[in-house]
Protein backbone atom coordinates (compact mmCIF):
# COMPACT_ATOMS: atom_id res chain seq x y z
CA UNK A 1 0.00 0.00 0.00
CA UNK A 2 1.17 3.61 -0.94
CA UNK A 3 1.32 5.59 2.08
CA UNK A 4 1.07 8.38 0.14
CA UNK A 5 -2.09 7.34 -1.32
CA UNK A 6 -3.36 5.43 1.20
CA UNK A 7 -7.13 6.21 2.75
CA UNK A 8 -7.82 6.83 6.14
CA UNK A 9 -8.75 3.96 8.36
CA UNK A 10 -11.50 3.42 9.92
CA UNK A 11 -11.79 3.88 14.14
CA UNK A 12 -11.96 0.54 14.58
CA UNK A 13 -9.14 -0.25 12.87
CA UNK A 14 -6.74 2.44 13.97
CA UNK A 15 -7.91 1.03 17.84
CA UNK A 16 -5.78 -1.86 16.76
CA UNK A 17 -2.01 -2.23 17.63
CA UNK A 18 0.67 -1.53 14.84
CA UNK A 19 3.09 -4.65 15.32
CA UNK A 20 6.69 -3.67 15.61
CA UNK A 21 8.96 -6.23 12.75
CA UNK A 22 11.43 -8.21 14.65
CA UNK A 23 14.69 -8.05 13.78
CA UNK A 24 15.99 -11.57 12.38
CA UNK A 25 19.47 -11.86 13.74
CA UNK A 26 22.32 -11.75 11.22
CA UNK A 27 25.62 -14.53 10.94
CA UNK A 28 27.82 -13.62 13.29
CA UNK A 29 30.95 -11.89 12.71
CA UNK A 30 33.32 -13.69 10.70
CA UNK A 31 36.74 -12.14 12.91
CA UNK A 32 37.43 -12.09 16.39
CA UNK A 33 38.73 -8.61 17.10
CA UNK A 34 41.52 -7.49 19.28
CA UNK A 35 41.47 -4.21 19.04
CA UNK A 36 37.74 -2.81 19.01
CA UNK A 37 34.78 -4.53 21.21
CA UNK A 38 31.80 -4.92 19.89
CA UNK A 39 28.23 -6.05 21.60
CA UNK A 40 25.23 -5.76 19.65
CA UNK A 41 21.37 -4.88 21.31
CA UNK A 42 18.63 -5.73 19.24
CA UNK A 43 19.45 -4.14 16.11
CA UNK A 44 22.00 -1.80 17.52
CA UNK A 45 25.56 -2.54 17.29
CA UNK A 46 28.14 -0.63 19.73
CA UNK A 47 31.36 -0.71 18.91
CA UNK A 48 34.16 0.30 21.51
CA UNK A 49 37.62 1.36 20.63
CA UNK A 50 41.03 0.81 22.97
CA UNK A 51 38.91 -2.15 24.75
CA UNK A 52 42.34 -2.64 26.83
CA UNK A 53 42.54 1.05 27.91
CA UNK A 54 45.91 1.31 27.02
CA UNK A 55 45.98 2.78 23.57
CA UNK A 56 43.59 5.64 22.63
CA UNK A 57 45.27 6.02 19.17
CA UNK A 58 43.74 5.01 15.50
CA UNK A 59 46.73 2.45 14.84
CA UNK A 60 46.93 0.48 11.01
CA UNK A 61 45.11 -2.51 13.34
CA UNK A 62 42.70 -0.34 14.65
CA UNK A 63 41.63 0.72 11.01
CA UNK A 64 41.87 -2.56 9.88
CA UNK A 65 38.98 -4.22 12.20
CA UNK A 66 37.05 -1.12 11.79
CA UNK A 67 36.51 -1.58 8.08
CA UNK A 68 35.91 -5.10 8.88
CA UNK A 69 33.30 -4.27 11.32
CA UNK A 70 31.38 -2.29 8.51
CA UNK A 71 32.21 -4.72 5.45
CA UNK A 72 30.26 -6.91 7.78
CA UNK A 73 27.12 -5.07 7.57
CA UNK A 74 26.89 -5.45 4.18
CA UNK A 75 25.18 -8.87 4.84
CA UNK A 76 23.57 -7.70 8.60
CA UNK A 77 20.16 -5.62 7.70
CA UNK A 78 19.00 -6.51 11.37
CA UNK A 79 21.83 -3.51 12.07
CA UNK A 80 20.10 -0.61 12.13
CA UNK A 81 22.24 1.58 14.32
CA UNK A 82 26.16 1.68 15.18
CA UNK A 83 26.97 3.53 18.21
CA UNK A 84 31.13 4.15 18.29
CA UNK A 85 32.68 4.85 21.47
CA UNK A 86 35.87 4.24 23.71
CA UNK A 87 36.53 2.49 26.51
CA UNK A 88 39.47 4.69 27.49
CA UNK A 89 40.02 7.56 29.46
CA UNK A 90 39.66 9.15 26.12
CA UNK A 91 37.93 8.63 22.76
CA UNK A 92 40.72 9.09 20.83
CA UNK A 93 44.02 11.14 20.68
CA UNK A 94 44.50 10.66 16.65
CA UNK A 95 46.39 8.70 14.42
CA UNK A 96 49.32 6.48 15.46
CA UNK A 97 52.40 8.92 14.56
CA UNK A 98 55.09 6.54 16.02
CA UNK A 99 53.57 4.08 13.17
CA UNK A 100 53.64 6.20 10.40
CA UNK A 101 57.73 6.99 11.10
CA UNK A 102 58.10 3.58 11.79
CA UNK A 103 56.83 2.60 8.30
CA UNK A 104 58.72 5.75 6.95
CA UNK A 105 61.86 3.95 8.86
CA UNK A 106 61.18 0.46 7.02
CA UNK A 107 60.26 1.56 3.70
CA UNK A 108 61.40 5.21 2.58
CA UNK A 109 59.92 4.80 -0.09
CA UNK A 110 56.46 6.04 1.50
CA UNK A 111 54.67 2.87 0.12
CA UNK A 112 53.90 1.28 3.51
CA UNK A 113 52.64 4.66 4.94
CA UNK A 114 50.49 5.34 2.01
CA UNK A 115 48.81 1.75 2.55
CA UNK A 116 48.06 3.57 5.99
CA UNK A 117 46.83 6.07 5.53
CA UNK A 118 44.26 4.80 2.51
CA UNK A 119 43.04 2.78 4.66
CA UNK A 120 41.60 6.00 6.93
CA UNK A 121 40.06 7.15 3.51
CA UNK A 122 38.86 3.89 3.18
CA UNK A 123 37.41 3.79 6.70
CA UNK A 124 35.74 7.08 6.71
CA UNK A 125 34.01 5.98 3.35
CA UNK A 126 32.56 2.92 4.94
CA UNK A 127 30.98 4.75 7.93
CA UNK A 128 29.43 7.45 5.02
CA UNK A 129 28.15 5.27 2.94
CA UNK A 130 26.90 2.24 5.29
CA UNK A 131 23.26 1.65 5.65
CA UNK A 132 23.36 1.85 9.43
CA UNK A 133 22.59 4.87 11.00
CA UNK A 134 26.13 6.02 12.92
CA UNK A 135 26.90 7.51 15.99
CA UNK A 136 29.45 8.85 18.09
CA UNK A 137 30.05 8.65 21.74
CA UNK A 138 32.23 11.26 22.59
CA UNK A 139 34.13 11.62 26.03
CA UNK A 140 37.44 13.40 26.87
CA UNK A 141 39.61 14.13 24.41
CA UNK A 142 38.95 14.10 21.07
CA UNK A 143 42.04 14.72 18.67
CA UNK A 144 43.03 14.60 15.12
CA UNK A 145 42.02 11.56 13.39
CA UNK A 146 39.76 11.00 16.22
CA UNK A 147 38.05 13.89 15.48
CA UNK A 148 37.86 12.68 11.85
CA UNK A 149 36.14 9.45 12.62
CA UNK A 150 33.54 11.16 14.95
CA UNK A 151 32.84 13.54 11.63
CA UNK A 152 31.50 11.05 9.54
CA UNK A 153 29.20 9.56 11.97
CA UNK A 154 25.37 10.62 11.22
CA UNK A 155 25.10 11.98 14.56
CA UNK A 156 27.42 12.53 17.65
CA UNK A 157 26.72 13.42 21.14
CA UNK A 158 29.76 14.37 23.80
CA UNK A 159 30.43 14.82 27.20
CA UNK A 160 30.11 18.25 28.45
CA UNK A 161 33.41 17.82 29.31
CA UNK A 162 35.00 16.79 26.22
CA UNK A 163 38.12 18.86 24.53
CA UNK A 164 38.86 18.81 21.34
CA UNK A 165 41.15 19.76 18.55
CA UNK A 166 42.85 19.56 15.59
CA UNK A 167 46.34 19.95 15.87
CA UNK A 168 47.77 18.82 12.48
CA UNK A 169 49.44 22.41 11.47
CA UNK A 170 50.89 22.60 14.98
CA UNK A 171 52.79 19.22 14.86
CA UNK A 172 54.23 20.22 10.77
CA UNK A 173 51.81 17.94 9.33
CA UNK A 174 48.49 18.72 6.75
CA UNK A 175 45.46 17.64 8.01
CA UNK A 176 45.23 14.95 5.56
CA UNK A 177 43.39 11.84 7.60
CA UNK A 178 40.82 10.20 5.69
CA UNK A 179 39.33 12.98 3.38
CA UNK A 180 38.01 14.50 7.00
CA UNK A 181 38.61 17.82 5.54
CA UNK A 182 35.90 17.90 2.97
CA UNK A 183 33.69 16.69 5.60
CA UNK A 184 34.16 18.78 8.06
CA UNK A 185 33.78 21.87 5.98
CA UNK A 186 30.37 20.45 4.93
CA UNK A 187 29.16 19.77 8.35
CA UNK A 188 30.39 22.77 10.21
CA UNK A 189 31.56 25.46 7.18
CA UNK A 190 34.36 26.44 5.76
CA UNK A 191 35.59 29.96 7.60
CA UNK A 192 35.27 28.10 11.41
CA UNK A 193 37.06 24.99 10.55
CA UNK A 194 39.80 27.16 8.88
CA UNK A 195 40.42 29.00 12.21
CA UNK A 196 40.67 25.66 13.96
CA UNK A 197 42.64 23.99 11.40
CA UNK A 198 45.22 26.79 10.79
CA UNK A 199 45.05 27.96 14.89
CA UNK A 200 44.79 24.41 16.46
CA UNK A 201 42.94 25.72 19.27
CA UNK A 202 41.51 23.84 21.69
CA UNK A 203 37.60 24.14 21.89
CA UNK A 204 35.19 22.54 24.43
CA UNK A 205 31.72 20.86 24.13
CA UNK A 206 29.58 23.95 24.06
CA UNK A 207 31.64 25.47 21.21
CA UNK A 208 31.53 22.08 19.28
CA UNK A 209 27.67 22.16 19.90
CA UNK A 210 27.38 25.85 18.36
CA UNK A 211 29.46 24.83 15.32
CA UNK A 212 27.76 21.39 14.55
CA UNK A 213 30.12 19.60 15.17
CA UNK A 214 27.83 18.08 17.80
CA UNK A 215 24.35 17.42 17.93
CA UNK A 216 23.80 16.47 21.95
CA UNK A 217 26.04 17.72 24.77
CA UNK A 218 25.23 15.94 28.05
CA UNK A 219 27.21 15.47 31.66
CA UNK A 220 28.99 12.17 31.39
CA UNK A 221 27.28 10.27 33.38
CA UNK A 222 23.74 11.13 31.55
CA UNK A 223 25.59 10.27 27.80
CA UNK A 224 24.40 7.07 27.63
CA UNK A 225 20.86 8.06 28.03
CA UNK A 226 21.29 10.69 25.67
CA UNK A 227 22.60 8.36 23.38
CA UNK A 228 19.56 6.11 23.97
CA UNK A 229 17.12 8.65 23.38
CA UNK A 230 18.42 7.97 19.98
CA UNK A 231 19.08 4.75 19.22
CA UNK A 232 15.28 3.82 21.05
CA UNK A 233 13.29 5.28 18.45
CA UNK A 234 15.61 4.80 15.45
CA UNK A 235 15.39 1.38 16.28
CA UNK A 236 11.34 1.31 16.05
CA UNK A 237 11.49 3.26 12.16
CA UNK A 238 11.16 1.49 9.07
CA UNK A 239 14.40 0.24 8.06
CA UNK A 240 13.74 1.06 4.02
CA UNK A 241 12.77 4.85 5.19
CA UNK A 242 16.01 5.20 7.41
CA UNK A 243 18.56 4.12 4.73
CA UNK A 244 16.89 5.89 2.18
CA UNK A 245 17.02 9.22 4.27
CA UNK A 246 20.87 8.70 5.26
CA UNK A 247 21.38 8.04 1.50
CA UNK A 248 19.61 11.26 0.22
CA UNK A 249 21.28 13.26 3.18
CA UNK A 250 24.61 11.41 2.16
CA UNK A 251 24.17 12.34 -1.37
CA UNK A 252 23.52 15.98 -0.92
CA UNK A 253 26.36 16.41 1.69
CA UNK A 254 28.58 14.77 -0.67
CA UNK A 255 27.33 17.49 -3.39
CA UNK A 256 28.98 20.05 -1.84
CA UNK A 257 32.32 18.64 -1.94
CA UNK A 258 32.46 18.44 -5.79
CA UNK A 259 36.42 19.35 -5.59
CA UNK A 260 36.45 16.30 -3.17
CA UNK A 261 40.19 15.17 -3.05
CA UNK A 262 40.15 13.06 -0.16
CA UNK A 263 42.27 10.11 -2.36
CA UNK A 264 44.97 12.52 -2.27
CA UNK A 265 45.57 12.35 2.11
CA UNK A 266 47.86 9.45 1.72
CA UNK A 267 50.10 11.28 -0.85
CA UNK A 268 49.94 14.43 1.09
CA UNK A 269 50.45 12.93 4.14
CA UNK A 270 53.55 10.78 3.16
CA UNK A 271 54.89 13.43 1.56
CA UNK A 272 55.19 15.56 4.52
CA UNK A 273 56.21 13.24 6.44
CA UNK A 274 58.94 12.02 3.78
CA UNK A 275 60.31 15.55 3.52
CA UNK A 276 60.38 15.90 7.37
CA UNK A 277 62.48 12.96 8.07
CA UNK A 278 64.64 13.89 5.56
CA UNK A 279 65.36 17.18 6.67
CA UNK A 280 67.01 15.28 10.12
């Protein structure tokens, strides 16, 4: 029946309960991972970086399981709804920059570190184009790449304690981390992420809220329920109406970046980094 078309029902009829469809669980996953957790609810599916609380960086590993996680939802349609957080003291403190010299160290070439740092273009792609709806968990720090990730989530909520920043330009890098550039200008505008790009400023929750950059600001220990007065009723909405929406919103965010040169990160980022070491 067209919904658009369809005639009102009768009072009897409308008296009668609307059954909600339930979800038919999916296969499970086919990887164990080491480096994320992941728990699923119903048809939402959290997924937790640094499980061990020892590494709040976005390491090569990291990356990898991530874009396994969302590969796997290709064949999961009873995942309607990805919540990413971190069981650290932090979400994230960016990429791994030890890793990227340490691949500079082993092959000067900048091969290795390209294969890197695709894999954050890669990454961010996935979480854009998945059918899930995303979101982000934010608590404590959130730096860099970490800010990157959060970006292309559909919707993020933080802590009103949360600090974050991009500090590329102030370490002699270009922000060049998963085409997160193009993004952000497209969520938050071009003349406030080009202060906080070229400045590297640290900004807090509130300001983040007043740019875009987040939707929900909450005390920490009410950010779960925030988060839940999300994933609750995304949970009950068609499934067809939900992707459809995050594809047409995808679509027209991704208009805007028609200069989008986000393959070109790796390249700019090994280059940097090439010249740098070499200037030792």
């Amino acid at each position: 029946m067209n919904p658009l078309t369809a005639r009102p029902s009768s009072p009897t009829s409308a008296a009668a309960p609307v059954p909600i469809p339930v979800p038919v669980p999916g296969p499970a996953p086919a990887f164990a991972p080491a480096h994320v957790d992941i728990a699923q609810s119903g048809p939402v599916l959290h997924v937790r970086l640094n499980p061990t609380r020892q590494d709040d960086t976005l390491s090569a590993a990291v990356l990898d399981e991530l874009i396994a996680v969302l590969d796997d939802l290709h064949e999961r349609p009873d995942i309607r709804v990805l919540v990413l957080s971190s069981l650290g003291e932090d979400f994230c403190l960016g990429a791994d920059r030890q890793e990227y010299q340490d691949a500079l160290a082993t092959d000067p070439s900048g091969a290795a570190l390209r294969r890197i740092a695709d894999k954050a273009q890669r990454l961010c792609q996935a979480l854009e184009d998945t059918h899930a709806i995303t979101i982000a968990r934010l608590h404590g720090k959130v730096v860099g790449a970490g800010l990157a990730l959060a970006a292309y989530c559909d919707l993020r909520a933080g802590a009103d304690t949360c600090r974050l920043r991009m500090p590329e330009v102030g370490v002699g890098l270009a922000p060049a981390w998963g085409g997160a550039m193009g993004r952000l200008v497209s969520e938050v505008g071009a003349a406030r992420i080009r202060e906080l790009m070229l400045t590297c400023d640290i900004f807090d929750a509130d300001t983040a809220h007043r740019l875009g950059l987040l939707h929900k600001v909450a005390p920490l220990d009410q950010l779960d329920a925030t988060v839940a007065a999300w994933t609750k009723p995304l949970a009950r909405r068609a499934p067809e109406a939900l992707v459809l929406t995050k594809r047409m919103l995808t679509g027209y965010a991704k208009a805007t970046r028609t200069a989008d040169i986000a393959l070109l990160d790796a390249h700019l980022l090994t280059s940097r980094l090439s010249a740098h070491t070499a200037m030792r």
